[in-house]
Protein backbone atom coordinates (compact mmCIF):
# COMPACT_ATOMS: atom_id res chain seq x y z
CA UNK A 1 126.89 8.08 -8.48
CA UNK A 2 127.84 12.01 -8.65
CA UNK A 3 131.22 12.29 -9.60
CA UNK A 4 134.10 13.63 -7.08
CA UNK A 5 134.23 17.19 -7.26
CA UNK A 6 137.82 18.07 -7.83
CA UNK A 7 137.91 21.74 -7.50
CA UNK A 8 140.32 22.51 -4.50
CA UNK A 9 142.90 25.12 -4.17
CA UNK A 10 143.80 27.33 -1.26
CA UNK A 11 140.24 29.54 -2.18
CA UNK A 12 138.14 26.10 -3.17
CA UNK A 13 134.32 26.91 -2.48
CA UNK A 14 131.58 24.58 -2.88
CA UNK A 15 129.79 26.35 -5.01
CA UNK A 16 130.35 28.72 -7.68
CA UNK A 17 129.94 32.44 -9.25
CA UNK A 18 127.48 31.63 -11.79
CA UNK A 19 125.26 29.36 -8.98
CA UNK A 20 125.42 32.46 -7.21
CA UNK A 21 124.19 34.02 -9.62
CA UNK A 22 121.14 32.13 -10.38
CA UNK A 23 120.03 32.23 -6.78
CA UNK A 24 120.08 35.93 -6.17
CA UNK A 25 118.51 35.97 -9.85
CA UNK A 26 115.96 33.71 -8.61
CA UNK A 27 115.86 35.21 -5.51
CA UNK A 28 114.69 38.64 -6.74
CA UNK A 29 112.63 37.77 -9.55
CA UNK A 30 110.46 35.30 -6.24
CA UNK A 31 110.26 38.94 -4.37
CA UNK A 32 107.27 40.06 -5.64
CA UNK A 33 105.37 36.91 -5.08
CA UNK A 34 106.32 36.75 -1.50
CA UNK A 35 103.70 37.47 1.20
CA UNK A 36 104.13 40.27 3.71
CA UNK A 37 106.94 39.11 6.17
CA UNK A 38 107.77 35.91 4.01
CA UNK A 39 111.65 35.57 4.53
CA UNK A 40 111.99 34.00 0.52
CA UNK A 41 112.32 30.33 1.15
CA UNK A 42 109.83 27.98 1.55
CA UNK A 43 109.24 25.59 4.68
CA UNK A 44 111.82 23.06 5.49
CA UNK A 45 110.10 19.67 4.27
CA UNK A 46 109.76 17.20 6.80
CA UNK A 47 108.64 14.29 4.72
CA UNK A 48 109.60 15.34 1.08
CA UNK A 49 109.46 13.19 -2.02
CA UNK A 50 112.01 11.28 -3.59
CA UNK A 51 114.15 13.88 -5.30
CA UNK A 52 113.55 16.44 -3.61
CA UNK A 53 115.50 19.23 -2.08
CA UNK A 54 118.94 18.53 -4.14
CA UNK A 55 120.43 21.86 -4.38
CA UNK A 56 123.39 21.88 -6.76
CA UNK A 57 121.23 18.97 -8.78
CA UNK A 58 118.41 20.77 -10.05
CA UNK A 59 116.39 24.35 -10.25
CA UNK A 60 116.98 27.28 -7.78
CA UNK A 61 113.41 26.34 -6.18
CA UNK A 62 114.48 22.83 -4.95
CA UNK A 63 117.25 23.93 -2.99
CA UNK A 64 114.35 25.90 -0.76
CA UNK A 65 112.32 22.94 0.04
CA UNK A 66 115.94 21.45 2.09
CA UNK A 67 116.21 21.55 5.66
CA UNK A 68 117.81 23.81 7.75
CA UNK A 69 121.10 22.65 8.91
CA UNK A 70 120.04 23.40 12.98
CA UNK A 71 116.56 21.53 12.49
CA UNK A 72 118.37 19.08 10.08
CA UNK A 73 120.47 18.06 13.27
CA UNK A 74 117.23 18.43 15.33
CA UNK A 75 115.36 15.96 13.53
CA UNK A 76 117.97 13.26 13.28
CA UNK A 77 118.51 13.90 17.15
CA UNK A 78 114.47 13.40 17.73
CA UNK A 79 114.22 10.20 15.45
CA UNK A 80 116.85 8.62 17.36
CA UNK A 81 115.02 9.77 20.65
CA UNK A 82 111.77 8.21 19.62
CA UNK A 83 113.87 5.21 18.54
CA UNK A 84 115.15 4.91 21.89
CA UNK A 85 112.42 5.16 23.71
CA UNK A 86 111.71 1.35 22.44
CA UNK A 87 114.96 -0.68 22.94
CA UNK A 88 115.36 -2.98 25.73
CA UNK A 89 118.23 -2.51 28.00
CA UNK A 90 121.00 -4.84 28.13
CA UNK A 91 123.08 -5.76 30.97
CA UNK A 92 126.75 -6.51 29.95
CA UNK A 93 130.16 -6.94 31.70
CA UNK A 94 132.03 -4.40 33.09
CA UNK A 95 135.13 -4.74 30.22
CA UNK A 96 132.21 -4.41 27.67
CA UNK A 97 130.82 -1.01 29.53
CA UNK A 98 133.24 1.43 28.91
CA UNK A 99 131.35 4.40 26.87
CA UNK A 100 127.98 2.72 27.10
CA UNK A 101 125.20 4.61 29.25
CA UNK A 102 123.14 3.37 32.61
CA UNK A 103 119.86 2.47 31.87
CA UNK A 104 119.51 2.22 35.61
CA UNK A 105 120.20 4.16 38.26
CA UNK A 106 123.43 2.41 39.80
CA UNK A 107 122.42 1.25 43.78
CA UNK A 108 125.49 -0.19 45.72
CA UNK A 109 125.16 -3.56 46.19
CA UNK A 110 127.15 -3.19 49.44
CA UNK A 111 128.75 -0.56 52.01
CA UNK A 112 131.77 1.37 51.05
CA UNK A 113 134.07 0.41 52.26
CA UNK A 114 132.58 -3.07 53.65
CA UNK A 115 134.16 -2.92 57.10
CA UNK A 116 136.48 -0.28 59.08
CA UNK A 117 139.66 -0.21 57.42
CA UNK A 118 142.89 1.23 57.82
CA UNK A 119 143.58 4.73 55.73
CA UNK A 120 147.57 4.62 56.33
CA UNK A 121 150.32 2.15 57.07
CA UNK A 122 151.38 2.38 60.51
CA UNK A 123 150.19 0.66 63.51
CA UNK A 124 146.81 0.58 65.30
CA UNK A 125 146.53 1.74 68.71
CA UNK A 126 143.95 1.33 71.58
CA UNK A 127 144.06 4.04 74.46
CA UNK A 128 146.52 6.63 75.14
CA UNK A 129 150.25 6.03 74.48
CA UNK A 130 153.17 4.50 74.64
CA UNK A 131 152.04 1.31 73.24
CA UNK A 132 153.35 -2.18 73.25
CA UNK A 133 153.57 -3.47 70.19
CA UNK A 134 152.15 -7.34 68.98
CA UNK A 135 154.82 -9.51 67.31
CA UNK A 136 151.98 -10.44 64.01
CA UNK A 137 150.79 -7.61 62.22
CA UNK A 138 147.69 -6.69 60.35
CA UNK A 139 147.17 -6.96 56.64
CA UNK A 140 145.03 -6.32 53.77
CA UNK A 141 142.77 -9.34 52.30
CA UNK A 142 143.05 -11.51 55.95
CA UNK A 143 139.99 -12.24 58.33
CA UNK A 144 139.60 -10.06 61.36
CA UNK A 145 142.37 -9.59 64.10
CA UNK A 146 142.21 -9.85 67.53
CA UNK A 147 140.28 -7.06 69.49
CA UNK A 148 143.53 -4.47 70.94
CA UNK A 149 143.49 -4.04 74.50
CA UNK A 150 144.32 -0.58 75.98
CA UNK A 151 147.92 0.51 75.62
CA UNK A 152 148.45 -2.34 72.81
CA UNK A 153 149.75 -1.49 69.10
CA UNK A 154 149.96 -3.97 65.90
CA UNK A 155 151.66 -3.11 63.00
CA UNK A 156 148.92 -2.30 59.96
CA UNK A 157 148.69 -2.02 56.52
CA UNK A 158 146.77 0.25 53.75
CA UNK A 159 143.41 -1.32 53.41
CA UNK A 160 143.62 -4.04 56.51
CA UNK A 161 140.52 -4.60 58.30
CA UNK A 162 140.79 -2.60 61.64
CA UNK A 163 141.18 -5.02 64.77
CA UNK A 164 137.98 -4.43 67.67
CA UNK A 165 138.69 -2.00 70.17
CA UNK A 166 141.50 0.54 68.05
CA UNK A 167 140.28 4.15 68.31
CA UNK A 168 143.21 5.61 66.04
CA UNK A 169 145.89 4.86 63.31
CA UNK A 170 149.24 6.00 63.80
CA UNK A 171 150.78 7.01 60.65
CA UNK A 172 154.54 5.57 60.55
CA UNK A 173 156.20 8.16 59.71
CA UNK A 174 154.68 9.54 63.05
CA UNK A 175 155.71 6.93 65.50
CA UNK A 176 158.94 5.62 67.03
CA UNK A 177 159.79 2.88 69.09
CA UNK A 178 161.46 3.23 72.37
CA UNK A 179 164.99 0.84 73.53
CA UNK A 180 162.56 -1.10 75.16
CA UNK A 181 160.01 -1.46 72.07
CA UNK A 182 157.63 0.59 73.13
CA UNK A 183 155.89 2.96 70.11
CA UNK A 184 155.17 6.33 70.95
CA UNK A 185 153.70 9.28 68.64
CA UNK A 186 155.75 12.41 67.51
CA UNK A 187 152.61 14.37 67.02
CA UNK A 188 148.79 14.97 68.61
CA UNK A 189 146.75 11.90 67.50
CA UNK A 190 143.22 12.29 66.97
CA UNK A 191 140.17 9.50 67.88
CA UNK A 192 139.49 7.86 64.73
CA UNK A 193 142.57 9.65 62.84
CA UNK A 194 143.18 7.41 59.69
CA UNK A 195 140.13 5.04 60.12
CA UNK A 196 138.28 4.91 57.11
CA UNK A 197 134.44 4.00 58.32
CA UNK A 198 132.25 1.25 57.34
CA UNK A 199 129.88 2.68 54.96
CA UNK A 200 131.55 5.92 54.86
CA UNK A 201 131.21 6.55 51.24
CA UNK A 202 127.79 4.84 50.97
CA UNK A 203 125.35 2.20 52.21
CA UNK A 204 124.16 -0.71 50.85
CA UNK A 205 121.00 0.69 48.52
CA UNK A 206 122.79 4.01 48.20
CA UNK A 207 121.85 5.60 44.66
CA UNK A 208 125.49 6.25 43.66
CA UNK A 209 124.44 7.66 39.82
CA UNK A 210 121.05 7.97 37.88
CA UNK A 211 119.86 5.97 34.67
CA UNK A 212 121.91 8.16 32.04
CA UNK A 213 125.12 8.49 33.12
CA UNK A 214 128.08 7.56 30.74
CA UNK A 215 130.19 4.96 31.56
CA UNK A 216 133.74 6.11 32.01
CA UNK A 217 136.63 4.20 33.60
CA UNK A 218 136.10 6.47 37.05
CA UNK A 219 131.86 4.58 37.08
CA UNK A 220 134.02 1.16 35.96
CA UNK A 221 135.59 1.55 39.07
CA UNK A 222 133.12 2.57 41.67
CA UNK A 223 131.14 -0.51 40.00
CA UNK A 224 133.40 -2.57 40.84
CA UNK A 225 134.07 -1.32 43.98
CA UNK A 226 130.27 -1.23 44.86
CA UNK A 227 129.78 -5.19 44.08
CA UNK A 228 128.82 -5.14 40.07
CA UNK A 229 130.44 -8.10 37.19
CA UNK A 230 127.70 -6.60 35.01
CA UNK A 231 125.65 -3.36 34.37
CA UNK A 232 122.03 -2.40 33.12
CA UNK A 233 123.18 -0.29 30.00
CA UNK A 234 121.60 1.11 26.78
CA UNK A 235 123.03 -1.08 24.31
CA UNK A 236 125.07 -0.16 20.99
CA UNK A 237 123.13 0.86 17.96
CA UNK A 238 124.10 -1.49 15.18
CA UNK A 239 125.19 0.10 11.75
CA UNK A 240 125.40 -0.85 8.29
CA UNK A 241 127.92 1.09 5.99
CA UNK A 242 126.96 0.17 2.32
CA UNK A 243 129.58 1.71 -0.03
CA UNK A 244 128.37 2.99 -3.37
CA UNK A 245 129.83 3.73 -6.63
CA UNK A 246 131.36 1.56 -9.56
CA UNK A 247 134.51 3.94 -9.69
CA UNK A 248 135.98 2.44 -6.70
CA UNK A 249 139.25 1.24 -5.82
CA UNK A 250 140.11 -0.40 -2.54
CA UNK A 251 143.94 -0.72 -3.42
CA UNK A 252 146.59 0.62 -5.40
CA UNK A 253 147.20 3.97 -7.56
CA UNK A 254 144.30 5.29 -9.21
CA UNK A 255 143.80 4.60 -12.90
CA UNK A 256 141.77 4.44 -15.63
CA UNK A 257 138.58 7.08 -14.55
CA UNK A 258 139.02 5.42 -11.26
CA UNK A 259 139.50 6.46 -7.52
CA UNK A 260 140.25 5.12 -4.20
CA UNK A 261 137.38 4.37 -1.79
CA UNK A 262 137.80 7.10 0.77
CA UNK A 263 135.07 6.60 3.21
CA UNK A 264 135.57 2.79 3.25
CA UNK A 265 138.34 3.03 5.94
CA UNK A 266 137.04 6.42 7.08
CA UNK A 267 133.59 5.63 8.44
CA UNK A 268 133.80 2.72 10.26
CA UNK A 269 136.34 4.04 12.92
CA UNK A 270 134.25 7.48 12.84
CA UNK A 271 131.16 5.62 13.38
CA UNK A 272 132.77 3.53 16.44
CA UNK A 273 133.86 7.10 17.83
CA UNK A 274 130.57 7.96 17.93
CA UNK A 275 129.65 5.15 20.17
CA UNK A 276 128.28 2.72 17.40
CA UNK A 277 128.88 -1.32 16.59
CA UNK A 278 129.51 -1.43 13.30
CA UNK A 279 127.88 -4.75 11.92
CA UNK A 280 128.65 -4.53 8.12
CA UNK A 281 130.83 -2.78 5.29
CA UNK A 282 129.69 -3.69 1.99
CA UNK A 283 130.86 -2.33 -1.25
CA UNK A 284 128.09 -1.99 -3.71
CA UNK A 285 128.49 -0.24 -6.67
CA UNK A 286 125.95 1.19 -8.31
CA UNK A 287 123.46 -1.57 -8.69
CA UNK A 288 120.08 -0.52 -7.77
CA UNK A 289 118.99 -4.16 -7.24
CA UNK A 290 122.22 -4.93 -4.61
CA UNK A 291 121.46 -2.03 -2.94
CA UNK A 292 117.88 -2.53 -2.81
CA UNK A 293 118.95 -6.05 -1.26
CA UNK A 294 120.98 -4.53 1.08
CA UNK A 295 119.08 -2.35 2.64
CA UNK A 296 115.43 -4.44 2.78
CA UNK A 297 117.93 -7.48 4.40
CA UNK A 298 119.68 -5.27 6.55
CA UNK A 299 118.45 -5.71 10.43
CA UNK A 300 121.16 -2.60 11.90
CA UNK A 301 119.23 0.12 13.80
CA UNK A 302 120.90 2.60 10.62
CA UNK A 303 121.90 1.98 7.64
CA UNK A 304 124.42 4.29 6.22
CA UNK A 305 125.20 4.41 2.44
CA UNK A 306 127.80 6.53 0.40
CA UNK A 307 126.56 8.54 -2.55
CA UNK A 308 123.59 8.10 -4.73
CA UNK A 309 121.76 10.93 -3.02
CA UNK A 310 121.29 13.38 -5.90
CA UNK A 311 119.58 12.98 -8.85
CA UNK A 312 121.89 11.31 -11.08
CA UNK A 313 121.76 8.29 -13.81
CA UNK A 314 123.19 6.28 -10.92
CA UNK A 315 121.88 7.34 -7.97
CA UNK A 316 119.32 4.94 -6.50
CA UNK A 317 119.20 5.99 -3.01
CA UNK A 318 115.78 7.89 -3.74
CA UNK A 319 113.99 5.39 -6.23
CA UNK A 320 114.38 2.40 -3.52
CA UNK A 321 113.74 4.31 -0.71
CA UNK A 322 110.53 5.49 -2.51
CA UNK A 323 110.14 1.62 -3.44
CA UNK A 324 110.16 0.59 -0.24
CA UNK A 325 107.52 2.98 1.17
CA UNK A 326 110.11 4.87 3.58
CA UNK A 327 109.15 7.92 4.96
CA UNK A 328 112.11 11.08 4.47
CA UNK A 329 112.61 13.11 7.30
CA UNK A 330 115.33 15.13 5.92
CA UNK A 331 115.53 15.40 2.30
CA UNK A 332 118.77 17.74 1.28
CA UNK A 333 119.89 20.00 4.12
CA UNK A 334 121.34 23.78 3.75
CA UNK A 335 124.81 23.42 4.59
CA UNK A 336 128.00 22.81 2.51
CA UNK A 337 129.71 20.50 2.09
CA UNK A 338 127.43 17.62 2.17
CA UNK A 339 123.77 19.43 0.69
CA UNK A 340 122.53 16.35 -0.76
CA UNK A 341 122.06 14.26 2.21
CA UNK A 342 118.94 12.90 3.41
CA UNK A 343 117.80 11.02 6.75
CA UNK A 344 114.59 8.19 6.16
CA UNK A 345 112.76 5.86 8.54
CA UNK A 346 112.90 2.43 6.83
CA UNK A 347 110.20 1.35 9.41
CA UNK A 348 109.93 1.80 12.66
CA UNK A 349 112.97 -0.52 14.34
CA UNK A 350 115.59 1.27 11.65
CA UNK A 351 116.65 4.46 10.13
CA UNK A 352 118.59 5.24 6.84
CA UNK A 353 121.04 7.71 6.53
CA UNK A 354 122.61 8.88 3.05
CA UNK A 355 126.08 10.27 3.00
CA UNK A 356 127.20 12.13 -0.44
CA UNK A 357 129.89 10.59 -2.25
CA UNK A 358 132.47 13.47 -1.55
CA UNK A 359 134.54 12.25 0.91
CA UNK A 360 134.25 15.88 2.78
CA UNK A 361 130.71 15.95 2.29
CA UNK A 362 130.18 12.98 3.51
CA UNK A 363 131.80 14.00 7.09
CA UNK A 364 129.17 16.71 6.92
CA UNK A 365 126.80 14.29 7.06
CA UNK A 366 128.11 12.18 9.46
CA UNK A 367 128.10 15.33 12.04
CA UNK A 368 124.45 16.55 11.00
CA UNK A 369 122.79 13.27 10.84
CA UNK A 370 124.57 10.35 11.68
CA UNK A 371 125.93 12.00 15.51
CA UNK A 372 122.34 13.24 16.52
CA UNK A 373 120.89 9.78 15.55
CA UNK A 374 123.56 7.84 17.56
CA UNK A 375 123.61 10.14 20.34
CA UNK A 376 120.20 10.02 20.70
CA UNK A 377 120.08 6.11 20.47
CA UNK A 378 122.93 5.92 22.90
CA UNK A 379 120.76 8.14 25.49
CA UNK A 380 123.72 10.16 25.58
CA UNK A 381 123.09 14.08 26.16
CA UNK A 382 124.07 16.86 23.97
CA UNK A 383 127.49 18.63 24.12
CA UNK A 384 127.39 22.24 25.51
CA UNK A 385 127.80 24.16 22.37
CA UNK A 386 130.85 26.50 22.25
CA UNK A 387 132.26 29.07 20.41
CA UNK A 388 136.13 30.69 19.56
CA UNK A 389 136.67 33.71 17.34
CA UNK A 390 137.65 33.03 13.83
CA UNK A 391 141.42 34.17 13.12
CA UNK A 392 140.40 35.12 9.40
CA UNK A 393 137.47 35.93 7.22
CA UNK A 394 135.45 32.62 5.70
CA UNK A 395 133.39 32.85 2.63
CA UNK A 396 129.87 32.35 2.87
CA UNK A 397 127.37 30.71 0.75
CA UNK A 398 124.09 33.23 0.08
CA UNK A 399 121.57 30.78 1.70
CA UNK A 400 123.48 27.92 3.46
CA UNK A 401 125.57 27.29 6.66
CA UNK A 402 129.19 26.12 5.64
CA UNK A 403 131.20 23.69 7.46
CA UNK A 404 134.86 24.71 8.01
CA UNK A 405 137.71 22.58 9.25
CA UNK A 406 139.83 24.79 11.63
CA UNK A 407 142.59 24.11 13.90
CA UNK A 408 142.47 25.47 17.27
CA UNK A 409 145.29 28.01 18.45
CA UNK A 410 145.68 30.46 21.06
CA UNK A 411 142.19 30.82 22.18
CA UNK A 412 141.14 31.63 18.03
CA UNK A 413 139.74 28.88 15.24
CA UNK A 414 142.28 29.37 12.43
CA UNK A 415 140.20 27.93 8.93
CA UNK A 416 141.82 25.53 6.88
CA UNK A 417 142.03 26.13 2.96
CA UNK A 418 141.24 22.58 1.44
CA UNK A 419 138.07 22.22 2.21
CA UNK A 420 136.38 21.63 -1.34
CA UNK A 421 133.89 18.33 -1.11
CA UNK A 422 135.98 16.32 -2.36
CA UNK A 423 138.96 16.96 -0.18
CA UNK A 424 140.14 15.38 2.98
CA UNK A 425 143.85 17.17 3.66
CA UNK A 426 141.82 19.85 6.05
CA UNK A 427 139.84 17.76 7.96
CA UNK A 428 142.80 15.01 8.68
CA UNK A 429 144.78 18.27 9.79
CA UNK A 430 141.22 19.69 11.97
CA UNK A 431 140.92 19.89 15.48
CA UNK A 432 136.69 20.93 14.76
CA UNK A 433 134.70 21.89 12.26
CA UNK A 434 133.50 25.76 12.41
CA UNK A 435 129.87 26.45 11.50
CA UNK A 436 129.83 29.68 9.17
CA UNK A 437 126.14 31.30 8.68
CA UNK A 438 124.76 32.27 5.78
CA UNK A 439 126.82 35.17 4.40
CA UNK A 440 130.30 34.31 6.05
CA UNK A 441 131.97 35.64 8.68
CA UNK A 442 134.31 38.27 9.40
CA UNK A 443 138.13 37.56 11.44
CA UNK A 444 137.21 38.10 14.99
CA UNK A 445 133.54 36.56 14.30
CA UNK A 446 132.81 34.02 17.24
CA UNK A 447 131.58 30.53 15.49
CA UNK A 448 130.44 27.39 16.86
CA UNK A 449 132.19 24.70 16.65
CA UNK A 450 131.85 20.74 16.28
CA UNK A 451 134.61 18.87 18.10
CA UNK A 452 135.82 15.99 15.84
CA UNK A 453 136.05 12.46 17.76
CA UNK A 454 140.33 12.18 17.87
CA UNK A 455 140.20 16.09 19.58
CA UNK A 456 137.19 15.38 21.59
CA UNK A 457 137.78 11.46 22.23
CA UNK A 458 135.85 10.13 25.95
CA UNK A 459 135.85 7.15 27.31
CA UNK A 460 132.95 6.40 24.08
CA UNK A 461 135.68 6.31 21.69
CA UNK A 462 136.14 3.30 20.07
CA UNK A 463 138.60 3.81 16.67
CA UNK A 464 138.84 0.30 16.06
């Protein structure tokens, strides 16, 4: 497994002067080889071979054959479209729902409401006023009352079924009662006025929301409301989280050459967020043939590993997914943090994703791989991308897209300084992550931004 890059500072970058260097070295000794309009770099690979694409691991022309971060986050969202296109819906209870999406169109079951009700407490009335007024009143939950004959009143409550023959509700704080009982109306009252209609929000059959639609308390309740225990959904995709690396610690100080396990407690939650079940957290280590295990026995929809993505002594993430015939769709992606990442089919039920070790990194990742995929499986659409202006300047890296954690204030994305790989104290501070092109941006720049699931949390989020 790569070791932990510990750079950091206020200025940390994730990559250095003399990698610079090398690239624009590279870069112009290439120029006379390149075809007429050829912009330097070759295509993004779609299915590349174990090993490839590791910039940072390897020679200037590997870093070339990486994927774009847009069509990195492109890909992962069409796998897990082409995924979902196969899974059966599941029907579920309405407390197991919330955050899920209708694979169905929801119909009501019944008319809304179910019979003329009253709007108001008050008293219903039949024919003109004053009205006398029946001893028993009229509440909510109880069979039908008596039909009202003209110039008769009963007393009525919020939500009571409305007796035969009333052609208004008379609010209470609009009537009064005479010495001799009689109710009369401080105000005009209107035919109908505080009658709520059978079937005046829909019919039985209505189409109340298409197939698609996220589940959020507000559908919960109009479910209920329209006659469902259970509803059609697209189910949960089921993740593995296999933890890699031999320098571990899941306790204590570290010690010794070793670390604490970062992403242990910080992907499952994340992965929940994002709408996910998460099956399995395994700490591996770096043993090829327990990983190997792992991943053939796994039966999630994605597994997600931890390091071993470069091209390290210890990383096996390649070598087994080469030994197991699985075909890379992304194989190192232009961005930073998190270059060495890589998205495979393991066949054609379940997907791979491969986080970097750096605990930063790795939440680069997670938002270029991992949320397409999910979303995608979860038939969930797309946020509307949007953009603030950057308070100050951000470095760029020459070829890649950088991912910045920023906090949001007054309208502008302020960046964060600790945001080497390795570092977390930025991104628990974030409200988003800004996207930086290649080159950097200027203070006043507008950048897009990637809300983080505790700034951005629906009715999907799920941290535990």
């Amino acid at each position: 497994m790569t070791a932990p890059d510990v750079r950091g500072g206020q200025d940390a970058e994730d990559f250095d002067v003399e990698e610079v260097l090398a690239l624009v070295k590279d870069s112009r000794a290439s120029a006379g080889r390149r075809a007429p309009g050829d912009p330097g770099t070759a295509p993004a690979s779609g299915t590349g071979s174990p090993g490839a694409g590791q910039a940072g691991h390897g020679h200037s022309h590997d870093r070339h054959r990486a994927t774009p971060w847009p069509e990195a986050r492109a890909v992962a969202a069409r796998a897990g479209r082409q995924r979902a296109a196969h899974r059966p819906p599941v029907g579920v209870p309405l407390d197991a729902a919330l955050g899920l999406t209708l694979a169905t169109p929801l119909a009501a079951l019944t008319d809304l409401p179910s019979f003329d009700t009253s709007a108001m407490d008050g008293w219903a009335v039949a024919g003109p006023g004053p009205w006398t007024v029946r001893d028993a009143g009229v509440l909510a939950g109880h069979a039908a009352p008596d039909p009202l004959a003209d110039g008769e009143a009963v007393r009525i409550a919020t939500g009571a079924r409305i007796p035969p023959d009333t052609t208004s509700v008379l609010r209470s704080e609009h009537g009064r009662t005479d010495d001799a009982g009689r109710l009369h109306a401080t105000r005009d009252l209107g035919h109908g006025q505080d009658i709520r209609p059978r079937g005046q929000e829909c019919r039985s059959g209505e189409h109340l929301l298409p197939a698609g639609t996220l589940v959020t308390p507000a559908v919960l309740g109009l479910a209920a409301a329209a006659g469902y225990d259970t509803l059609t959904v697209v189910p949960r995709a089921r993740v593995d989280v296999l933890v890699l690396g031999d320098e571990l610690l899941t306790e204590g100080l570290p010690h010794d050459g070793l670390i604490r396990d970062a992403l242990g407690p910080l992907l499952p939650p994340w992965l929940r967020a994002l709408g996910a079940e998460v099956t399995t957290v395994r700490r591996i280590g770096d043993d090829a043939d327990a990983l190997h295990q792992a991943v053939t026995g796994s039966t999630a929809d994605l597994v997600v590993t931890t390091g071993g993505t470069a091209a390290g002594p210890v990383d096996h993430v390649h070598p087994i997914l080469g030994r197991i015939g699985a075909e890379l769709l992304v194989d190192g992606v232009k961005v930073r943090p998190g270059h060495p990442m890589l998205l495979a089919r393991i066949d054609e039920d379940r997907h791979l994703v491969g986080l970097p070790g750096n605990p930063l990194a790795a939440v680069s990742g997670l938002l270029t791989l991992a949320e397409p995929l999910l979303r995608a499986l979860a038939a969930r659409p797309a946020a509307e991308p949007y953009v603030l202006p950057l308070k100050e300047a951000v470095h760029g890296h020459p070829y890649d897209t950088r991912l910045i954690p920023v906090v949001l204030r007054g309208g502008q994305a302020a960046p964060l300084h600790y945001n080497g790989p390795a570092m977390l104290r930025g991104i628990a501070a974030a409200d988003a992550l800004a996207v930086v092109p290649p080159g950097g941006a200027r203070p006043g720049q507008e950048a897009e931004l990637l809300d983080l699931p505790w700034t951005s949390a629906g009715p999907g989020a799920r941290f535990t």
